[in-house]
Protein backbone atom coordinates (compact mmCIF):
# COMPACT_ATOMS: atom_id res chain seq x y z
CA UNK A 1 93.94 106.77 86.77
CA UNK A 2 97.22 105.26 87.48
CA UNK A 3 97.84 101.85 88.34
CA UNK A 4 99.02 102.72 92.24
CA UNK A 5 96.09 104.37 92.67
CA UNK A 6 93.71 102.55 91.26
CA UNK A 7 94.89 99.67 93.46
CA UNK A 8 94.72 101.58 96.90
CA UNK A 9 91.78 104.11 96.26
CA UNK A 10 89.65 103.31 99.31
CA UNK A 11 92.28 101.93 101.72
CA UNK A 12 94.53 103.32 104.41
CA UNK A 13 98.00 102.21 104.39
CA UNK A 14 99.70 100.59 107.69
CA UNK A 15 102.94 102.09 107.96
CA UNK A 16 104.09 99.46 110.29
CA UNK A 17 102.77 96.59 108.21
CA UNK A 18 104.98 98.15 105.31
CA UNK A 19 107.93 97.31 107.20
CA UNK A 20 107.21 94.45 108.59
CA UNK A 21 106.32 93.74 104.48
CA UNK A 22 110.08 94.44 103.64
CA UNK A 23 110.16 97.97 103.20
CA UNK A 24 113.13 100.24 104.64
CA UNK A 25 113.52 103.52 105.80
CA UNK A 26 115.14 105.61 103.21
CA UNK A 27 114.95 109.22 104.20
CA UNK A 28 111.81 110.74 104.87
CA UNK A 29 110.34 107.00 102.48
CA UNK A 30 109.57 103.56 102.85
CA UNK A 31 111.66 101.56 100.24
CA UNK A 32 110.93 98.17 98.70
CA UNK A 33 112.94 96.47 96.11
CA UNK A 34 112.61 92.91 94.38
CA UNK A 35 113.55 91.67 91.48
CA UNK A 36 111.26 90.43 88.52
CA UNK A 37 111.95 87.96 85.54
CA UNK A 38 115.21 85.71 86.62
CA UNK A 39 116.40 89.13 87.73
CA UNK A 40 116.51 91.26 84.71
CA UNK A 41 114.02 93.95 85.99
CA UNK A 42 113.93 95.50 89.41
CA UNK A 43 110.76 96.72 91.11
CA UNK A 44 110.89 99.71 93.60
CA UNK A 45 107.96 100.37 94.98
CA UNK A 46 108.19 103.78 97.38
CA UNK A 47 106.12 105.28 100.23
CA UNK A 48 106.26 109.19 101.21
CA UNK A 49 102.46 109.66 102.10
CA UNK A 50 101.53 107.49 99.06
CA UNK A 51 102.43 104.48 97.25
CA UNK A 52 104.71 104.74 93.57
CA UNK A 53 106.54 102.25 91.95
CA UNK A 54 108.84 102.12 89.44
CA UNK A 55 110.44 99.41 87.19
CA UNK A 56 114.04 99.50 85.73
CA UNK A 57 116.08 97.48 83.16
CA UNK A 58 119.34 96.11 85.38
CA UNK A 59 120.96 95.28 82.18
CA UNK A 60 120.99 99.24 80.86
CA UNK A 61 120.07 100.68 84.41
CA UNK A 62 117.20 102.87 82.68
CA UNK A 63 113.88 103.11 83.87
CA UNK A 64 110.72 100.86 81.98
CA UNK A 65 107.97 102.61 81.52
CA UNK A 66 106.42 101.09 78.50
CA UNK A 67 103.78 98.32 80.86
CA UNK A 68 101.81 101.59 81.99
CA UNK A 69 100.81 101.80 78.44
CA UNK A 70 96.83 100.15 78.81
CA UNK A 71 95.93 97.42 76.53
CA UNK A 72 99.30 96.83 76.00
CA UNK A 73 100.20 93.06 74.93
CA UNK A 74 103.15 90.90 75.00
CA UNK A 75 106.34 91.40 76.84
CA UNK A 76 104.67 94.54 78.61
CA UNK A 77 101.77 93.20 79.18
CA UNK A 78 103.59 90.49 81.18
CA UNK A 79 105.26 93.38 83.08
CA UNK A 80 102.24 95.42 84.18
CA UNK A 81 100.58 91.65 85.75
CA UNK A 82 103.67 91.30 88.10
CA UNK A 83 103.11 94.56 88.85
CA UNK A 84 99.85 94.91 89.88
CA UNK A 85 100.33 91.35 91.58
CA UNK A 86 102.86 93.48 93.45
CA UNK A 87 100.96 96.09 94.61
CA UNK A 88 97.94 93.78 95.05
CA UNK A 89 99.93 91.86 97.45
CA UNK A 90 100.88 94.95 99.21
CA UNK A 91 97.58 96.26 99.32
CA UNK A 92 96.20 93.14 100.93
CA UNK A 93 98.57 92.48 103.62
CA UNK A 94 99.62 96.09 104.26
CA UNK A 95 96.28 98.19 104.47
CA UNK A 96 92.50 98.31 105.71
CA UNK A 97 89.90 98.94 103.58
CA UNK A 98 87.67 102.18 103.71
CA UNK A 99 84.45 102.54 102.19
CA UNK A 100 84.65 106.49 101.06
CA UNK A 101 87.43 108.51 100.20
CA UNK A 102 86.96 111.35 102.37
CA UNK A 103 86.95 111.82 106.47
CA UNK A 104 83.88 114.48 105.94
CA UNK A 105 81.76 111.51 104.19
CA UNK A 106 83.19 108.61 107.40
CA UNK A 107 81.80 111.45 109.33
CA UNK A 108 78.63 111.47 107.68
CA UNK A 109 78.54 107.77 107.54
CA UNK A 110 79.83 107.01 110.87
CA UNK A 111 76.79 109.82 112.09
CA UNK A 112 73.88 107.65 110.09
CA UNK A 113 75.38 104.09 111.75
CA UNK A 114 75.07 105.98 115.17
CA UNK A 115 71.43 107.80 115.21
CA UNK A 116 69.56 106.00 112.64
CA UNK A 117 71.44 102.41 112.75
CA UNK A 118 71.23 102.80 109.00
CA UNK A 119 74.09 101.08 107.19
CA UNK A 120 75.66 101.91 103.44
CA UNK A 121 74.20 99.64 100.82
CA UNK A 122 76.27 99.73 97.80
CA UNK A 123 73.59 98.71 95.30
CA UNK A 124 75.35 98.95 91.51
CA UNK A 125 78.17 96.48 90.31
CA UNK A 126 79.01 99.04 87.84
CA UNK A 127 79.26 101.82 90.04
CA UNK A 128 80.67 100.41 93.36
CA UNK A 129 81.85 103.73 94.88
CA UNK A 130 77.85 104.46 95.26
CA UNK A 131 76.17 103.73 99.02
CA UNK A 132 72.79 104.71 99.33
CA UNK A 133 71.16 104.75 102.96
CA UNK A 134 67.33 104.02 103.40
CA UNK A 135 64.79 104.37 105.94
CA UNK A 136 64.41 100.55 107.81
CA UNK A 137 60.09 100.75 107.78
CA UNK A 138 59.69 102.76 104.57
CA UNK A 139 62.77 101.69 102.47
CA UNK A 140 62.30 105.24 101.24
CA UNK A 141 66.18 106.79 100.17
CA UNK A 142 67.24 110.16 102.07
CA UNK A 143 70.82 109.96 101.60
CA UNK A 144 73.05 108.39 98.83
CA UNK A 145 77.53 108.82 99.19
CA UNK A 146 79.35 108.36 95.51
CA UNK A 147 82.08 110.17 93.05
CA UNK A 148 82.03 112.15 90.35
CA UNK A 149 83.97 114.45 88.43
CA UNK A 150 83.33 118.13 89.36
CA UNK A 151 82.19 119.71 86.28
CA UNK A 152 78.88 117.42 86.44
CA UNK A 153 78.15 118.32 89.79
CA UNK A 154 78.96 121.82 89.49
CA UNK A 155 77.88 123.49 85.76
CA UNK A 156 80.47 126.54 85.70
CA UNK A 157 83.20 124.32 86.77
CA UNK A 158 85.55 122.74 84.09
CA UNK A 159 87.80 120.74 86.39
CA UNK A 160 87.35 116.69 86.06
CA UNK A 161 88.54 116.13 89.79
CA UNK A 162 86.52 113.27 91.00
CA UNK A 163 84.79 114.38 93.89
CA UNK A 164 82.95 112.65 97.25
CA UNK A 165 79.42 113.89 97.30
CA UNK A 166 75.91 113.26 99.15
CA UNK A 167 72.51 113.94 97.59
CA UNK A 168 70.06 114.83 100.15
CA UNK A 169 65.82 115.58 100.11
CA UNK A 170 65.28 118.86 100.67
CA UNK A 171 61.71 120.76 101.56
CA UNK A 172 60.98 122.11 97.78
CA UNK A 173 60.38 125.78 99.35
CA UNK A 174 63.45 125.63 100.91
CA UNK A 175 65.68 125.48 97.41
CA UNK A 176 66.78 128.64 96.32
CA UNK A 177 67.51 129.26 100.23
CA UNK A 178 69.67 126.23 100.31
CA UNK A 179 71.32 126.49 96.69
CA UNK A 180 72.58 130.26 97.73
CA UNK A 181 75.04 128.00 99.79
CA UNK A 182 78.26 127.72 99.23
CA UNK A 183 79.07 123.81 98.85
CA UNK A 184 75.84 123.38 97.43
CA UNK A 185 74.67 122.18 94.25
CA UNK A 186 71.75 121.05 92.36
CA UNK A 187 71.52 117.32 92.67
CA UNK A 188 73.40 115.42 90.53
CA UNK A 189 71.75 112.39 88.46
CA UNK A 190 68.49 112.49 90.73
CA UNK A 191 64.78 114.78 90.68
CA UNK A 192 66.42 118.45 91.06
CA UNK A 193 62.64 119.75 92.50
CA UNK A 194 63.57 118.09 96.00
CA UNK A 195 67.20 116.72 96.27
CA UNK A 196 70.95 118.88 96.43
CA UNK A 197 74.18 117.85 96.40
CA UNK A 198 76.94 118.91 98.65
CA UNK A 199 80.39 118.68 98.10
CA UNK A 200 82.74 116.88 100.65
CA UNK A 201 85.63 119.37 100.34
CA UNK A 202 85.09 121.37 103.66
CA UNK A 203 83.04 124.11 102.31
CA UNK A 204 80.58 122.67 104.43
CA UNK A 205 81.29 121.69 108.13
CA UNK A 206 80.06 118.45 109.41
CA UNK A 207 77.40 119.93 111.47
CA UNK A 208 76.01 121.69 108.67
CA UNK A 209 75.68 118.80 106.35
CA UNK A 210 74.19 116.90 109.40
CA UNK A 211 71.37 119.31 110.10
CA UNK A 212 70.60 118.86 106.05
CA UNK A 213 70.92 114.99 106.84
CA UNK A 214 68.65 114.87 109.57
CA UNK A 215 66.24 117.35 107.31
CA UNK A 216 66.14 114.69 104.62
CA UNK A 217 64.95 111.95 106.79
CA UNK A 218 62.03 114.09 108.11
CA UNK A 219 61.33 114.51 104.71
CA UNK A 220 60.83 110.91 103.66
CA UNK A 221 58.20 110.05 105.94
């Protein structure tokens, strides 16, 4: 993953607070330009729907690419910190925060808060992108929210596109019904005899993955 988007996966840009930032209109972009190291290196940092930035040499007007190179040490190392201080900077006065990546799953999310005054509970330090949501008197799981690359979720597929996904409880006579559904998947990474997954991508409209929502609570009581 690049560095840009590493930095502002899970948070919506302010276009307003970009400009108020320092950023200018440039065309259909939002520019921003400073200059690094006593002036030697110029950062552009550029917004058309998303954030890249670039770094040049003033002294040969060429682009620097070399501090994208990880585990790089020394003089590019130094580069890629003021960089991501940069962008950091950015991120934290320019954008809010989301907790998934997709509108179907702040849907979802947003429909659990409402009827069930369940809230996300992101349980694992080493896999943060992970919310599970639990019945209040049982503390019994029916719905967990995380990413993962296609091709584990979905066994003919070779992409490694990170997907959103939700794992839901399902009534075990019910499988083979459910799994001749497009969107719908074998769970991923939990007991396949009574949990799918489901794809936020669309396949599936809201209303669908709600009724399978409200079908997995029933089934944890």
């Amino acid at each position: 993953m690049i560095i840009e988007n590493k930095i502002f996966e899970r948070h919506t840009i302010n276009k307003d607070k970009l400009i108020s930032y320092g950023f200018e209109k440039v065309g259909n972009k939002l520019v921003y330009k400073t200059e690094i190291l006593n002036g030697d290196f110029s950062v552009v940092i550029e917004y058309n729907g998303k954030i890249i930035g670039k770094i040049f040499d003033l002294a040969t007007e060429e682009e620097y690419t070399n501090f994208r190179i990880e585990n790089s040490n020394g003089f590019s190392s130094e580069i890629r910190e003021i960089f991501i201080d940069i962008l950091t900077d950015i991120r934290d006065k320019c954008c809010k925060n989301q907790l998934f990546i997709t509108k179907q799953a702040q849907n979802i999310n947003d429909y659990i808060n409402e009827k069930y005054q369940d809230m996300p509970e992101f349980l694992w330090k080493n896999f943060p992108t992970y919310a599970i949501y639990r019945n209040k008197k049982n503390k019994k799981w029916y719905a967990l929210i995380g990413t993962v690359s296609m091709d584990k979720v979905d066994k003919n597929s070779k992409s490694k596109e990170v997907v959103e996904i939700i794992n839901l409880k399902i009534d075990k006579d019910k499988k083979e019904e459910i799994l001749s559904k497009n969107g719908v998947y074998e769970a991923y990474h939990m007991n396949k005899k009574s949990w799918i997954t489901i794809v936020f991508d669309g396949t599936l409209k809201d209303s669908e993955i709600i009724n399978y929502l409200d079908e997995s609570y029933k089934n944890i009581q």
